[in-house]
Structures are given as C-alpha cells and as structure tokens.
C-alpha atoms as a PDB file:
ATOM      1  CA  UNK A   1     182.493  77.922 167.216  1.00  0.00           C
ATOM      2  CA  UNK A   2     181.483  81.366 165.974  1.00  0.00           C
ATOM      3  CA  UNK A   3     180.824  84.379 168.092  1.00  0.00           C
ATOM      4  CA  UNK A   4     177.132  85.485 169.035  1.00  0.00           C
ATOM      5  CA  UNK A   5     177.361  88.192 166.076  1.00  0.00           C
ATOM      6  CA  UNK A   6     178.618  85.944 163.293  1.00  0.00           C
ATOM      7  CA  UNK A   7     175.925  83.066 164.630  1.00  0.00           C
ATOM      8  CA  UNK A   8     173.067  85.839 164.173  1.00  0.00           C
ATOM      9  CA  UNK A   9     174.171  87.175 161.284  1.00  0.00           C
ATOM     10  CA  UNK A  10     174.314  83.323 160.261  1.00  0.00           C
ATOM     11  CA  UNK A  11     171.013  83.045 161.133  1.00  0.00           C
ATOM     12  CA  UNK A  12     169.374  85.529 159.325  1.00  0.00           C
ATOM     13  CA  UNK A  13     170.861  84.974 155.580  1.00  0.00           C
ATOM     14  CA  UNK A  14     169.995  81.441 156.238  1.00  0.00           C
ATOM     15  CA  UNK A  15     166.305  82.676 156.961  1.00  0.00           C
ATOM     16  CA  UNK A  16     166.565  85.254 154.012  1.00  0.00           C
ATOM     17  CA  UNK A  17     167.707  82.260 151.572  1.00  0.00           C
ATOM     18  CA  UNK A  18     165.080  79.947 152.750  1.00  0.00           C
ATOM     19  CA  UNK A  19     162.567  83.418 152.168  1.00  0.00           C
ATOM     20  CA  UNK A  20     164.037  83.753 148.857  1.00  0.00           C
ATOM     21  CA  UNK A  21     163.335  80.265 147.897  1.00  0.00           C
ATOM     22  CA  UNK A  22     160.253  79.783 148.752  1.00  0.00           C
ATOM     23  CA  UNK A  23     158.935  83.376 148.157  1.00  0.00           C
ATOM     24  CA  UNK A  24     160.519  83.816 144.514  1.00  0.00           C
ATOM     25  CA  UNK A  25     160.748  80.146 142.939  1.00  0.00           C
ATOM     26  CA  UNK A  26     158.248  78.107 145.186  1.00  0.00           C
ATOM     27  CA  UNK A  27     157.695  75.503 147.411  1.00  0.00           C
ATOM     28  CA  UNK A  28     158.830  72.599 144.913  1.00  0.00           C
ATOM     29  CA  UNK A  29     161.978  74.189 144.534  1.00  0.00           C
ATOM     30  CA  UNK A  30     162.679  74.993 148.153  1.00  0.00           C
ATOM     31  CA  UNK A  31     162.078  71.146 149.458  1.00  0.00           C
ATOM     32  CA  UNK A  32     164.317  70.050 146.520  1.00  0.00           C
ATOM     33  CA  UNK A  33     167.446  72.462 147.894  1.00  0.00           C
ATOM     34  CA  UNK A  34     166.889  71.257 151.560  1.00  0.00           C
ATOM     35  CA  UNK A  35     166.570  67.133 150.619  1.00  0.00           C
ATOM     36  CA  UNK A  36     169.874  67.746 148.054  1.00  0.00           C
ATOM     37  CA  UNK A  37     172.081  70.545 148.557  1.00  0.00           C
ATOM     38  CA  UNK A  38     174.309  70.341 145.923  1.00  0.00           C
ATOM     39  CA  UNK A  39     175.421  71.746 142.372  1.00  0.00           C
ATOM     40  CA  UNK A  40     172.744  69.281 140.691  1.00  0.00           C
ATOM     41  CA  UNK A  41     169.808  70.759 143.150  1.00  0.00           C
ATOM     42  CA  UNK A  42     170.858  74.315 141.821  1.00  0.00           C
ATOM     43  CA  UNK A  43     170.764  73.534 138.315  1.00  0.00           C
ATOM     44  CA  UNK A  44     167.520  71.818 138.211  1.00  0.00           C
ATOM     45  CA  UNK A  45     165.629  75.361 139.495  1.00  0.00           C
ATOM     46  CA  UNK A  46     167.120  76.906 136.866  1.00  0.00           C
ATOM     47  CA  UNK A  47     170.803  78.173 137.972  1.00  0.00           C
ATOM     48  CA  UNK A  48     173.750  77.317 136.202  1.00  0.00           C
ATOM     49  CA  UNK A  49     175.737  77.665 139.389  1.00  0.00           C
ATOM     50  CA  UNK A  50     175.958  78.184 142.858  1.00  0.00           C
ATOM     51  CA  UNK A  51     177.350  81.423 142.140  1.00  0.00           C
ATOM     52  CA  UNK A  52     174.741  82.231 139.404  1.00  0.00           C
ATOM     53  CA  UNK A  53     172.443  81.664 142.433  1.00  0.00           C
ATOM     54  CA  UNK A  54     174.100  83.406 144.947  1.00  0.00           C
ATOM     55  CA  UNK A  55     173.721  87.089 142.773  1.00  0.00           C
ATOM     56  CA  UNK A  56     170.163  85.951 142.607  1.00  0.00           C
ATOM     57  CA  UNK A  57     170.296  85.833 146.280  1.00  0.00           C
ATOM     58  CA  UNK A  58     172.327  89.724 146.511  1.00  0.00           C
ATOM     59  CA  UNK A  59     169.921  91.056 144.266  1.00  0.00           C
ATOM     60  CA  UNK A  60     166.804  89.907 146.094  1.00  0.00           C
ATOM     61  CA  UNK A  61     168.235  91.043 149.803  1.00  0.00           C
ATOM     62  CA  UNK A  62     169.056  94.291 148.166  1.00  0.00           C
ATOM     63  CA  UNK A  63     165.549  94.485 147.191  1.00  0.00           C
ATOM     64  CA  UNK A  64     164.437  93.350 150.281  1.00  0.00           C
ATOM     65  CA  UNK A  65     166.421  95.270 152.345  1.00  0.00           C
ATOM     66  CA  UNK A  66     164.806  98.403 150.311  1.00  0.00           C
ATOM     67  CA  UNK A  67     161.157  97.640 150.489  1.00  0.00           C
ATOM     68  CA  UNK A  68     160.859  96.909 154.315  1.00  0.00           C
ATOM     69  CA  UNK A  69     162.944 100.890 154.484  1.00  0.00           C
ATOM     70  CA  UNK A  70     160.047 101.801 152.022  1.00  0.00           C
ATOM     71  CA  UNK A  71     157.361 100.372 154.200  1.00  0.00           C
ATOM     72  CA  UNK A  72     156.010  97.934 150.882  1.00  0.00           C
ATOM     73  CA  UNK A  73     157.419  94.803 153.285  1.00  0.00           C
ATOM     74  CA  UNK A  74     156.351  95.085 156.819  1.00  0.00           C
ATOM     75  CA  UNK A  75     158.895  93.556 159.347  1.00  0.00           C
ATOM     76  CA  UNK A  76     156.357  90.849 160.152  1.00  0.00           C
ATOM     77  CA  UNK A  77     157.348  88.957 156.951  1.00  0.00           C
ATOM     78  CA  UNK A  78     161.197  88.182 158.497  1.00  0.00           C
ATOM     79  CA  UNK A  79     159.534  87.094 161.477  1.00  0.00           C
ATOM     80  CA  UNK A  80     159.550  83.104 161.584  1.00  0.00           C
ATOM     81  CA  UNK A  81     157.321  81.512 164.313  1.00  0.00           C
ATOM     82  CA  UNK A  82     157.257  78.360 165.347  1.00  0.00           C
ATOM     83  CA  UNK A  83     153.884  76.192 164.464  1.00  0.00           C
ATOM     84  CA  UNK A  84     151.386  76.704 166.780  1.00  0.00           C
ATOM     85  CA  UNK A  85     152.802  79.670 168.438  1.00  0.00           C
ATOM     86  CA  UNK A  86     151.157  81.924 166.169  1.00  0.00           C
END
C-alpha cells in the first residue's frame, strides 16, 4: 500500500537495522530478533526497550551515514547481493 518512495525508504532502514545487528552485536543476536520479534528478543541483547534500541539504531545510522561521506565505509558495504550472484 505505500508509494515507491516510502517502500524504498522502507527498504533501506530495514537493511540498515539488519546491518546494525549483525555488524555491532553479532550473528547470535541478529537470528534471535528475526525468529522472535518482540519486547523479550530486545531485552535479551541487552536493551531495556524497543525504544532504548531504536536510539541505538539513530546513533549508529548517524555514524554510518558520516563515515561512508568520510570515505572510512565504502558504498559496497550497503550493497546486499543475493547468494551466488556475487
């Protein structure tokens, strides 16, 4: 139901959340947010909320945001391609 602009701007904090998860508090944590996406899930990586999480999540596309305009991150590492097509 939403427009081509609010489904790729969808898109891409749902690819920078899954980055941030993965990236910042690993792999263990990530597969427990996808099989149980709930308060509990949250507070068992160490978050006392889901809003405790989400200024996690500001913070860390702030940061983001600054070191691919630095050149630290290259643009490659928001690129997601599918298995075998790399």
């Amino acid at each position: 139901q939403l427009n081509a602009e609010d489904k790729r701007l969808f898109d891409q904090c749902s690819m920078s959340l899954c980055l941030l998860i993965r990236k910042e508090l690993g792999q263990n944590a990530f597969l427990s947010i996808i099989k149980n996406n709930s308060e509990e899930s949250i507070k068992r990586i160490g978050y006392k909320s889901f809003d405790d999480f989400d200024k996690t999540f500001k913070r860390y596309m702030v940061d983001l945001a600054k070191d691919i305009r630095s050149g630290k991150t290259p643009d490659s590492y928001l690129q997601i391609v599918e298995p075998g097509n790399n």
